[in-house]
Protein backbone atom coordinates (compact mmCIF):
# COMPACT_ATOMS: atom_id res chain seq x y z
CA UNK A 1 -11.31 -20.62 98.32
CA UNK A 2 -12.15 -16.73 97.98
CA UNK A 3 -15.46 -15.89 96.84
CA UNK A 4 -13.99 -13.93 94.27
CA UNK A 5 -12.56 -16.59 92.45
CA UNK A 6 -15.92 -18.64 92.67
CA UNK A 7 -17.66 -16.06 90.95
CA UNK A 8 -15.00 -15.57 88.70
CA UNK A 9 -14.95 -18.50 87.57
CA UNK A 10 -18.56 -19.53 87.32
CA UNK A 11 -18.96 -16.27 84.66
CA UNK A 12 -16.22 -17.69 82.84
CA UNK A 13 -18.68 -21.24 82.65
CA UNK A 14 -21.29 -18.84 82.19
CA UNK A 15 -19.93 -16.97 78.92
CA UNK A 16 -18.72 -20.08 77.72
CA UNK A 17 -22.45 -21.61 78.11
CA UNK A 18 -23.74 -18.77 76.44
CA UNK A 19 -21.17 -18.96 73.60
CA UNK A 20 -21.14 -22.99 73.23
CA UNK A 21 -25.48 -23.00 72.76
CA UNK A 22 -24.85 -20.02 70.07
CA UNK A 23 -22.67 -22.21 68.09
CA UNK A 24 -24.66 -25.35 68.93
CA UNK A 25 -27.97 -23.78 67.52
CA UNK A 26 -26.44 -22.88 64.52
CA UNK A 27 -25.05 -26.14 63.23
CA UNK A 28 -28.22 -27.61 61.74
CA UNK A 29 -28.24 -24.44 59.06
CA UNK A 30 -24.97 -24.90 58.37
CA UNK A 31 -25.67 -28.72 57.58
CA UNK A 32 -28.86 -27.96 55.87
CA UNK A 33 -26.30 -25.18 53.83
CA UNK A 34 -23.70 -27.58 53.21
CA UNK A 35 -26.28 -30.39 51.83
CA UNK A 36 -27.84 -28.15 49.87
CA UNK A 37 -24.46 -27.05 47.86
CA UNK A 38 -24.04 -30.23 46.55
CA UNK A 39 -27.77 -30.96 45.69
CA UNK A 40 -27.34 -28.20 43.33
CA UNK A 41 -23.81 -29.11 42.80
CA UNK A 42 -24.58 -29.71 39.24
CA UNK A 43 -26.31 -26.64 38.35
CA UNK A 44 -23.74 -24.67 39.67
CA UNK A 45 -20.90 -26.42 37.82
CA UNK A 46 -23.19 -25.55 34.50
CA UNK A 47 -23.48 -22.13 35.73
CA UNK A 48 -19.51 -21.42 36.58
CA UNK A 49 -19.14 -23.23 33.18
CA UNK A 50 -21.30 -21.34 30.64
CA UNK A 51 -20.31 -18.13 32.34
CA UNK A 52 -16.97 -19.15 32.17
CA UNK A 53 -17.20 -19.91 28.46
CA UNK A 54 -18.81 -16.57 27.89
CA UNK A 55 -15.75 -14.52 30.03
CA UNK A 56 -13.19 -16.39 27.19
CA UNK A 57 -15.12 -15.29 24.08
């Protein structure tokens, strides 16, 4: 095996590393984003709703 294509490939494991613990760390706001759409699910359906009703008059 060239050395070339060792270090070639351990930067591609390397950006890919990088990239994966980006996305990794951002999955708990996305959850915690996510849960708290539908806590407030109600209060946004009243919101769309009365704003809604005002658009039609």
């Amino acid at each position: 095996m060239d050395l070339s294509v060792l270090k070639e490939t351990l930067g591609n494991y390397e950006t890919f590393g990088g990239n994966i613990g980006t996305a990794l760390k951002g999955i708990p706001t996305l959850l915690t984003s996510i849960l708290n759409f539908f806590d407030n699910f109600g209060a946004l359906a009243d919101t769309t709703g009365n704003n809604l009703d005002k658009l039609s008059s």
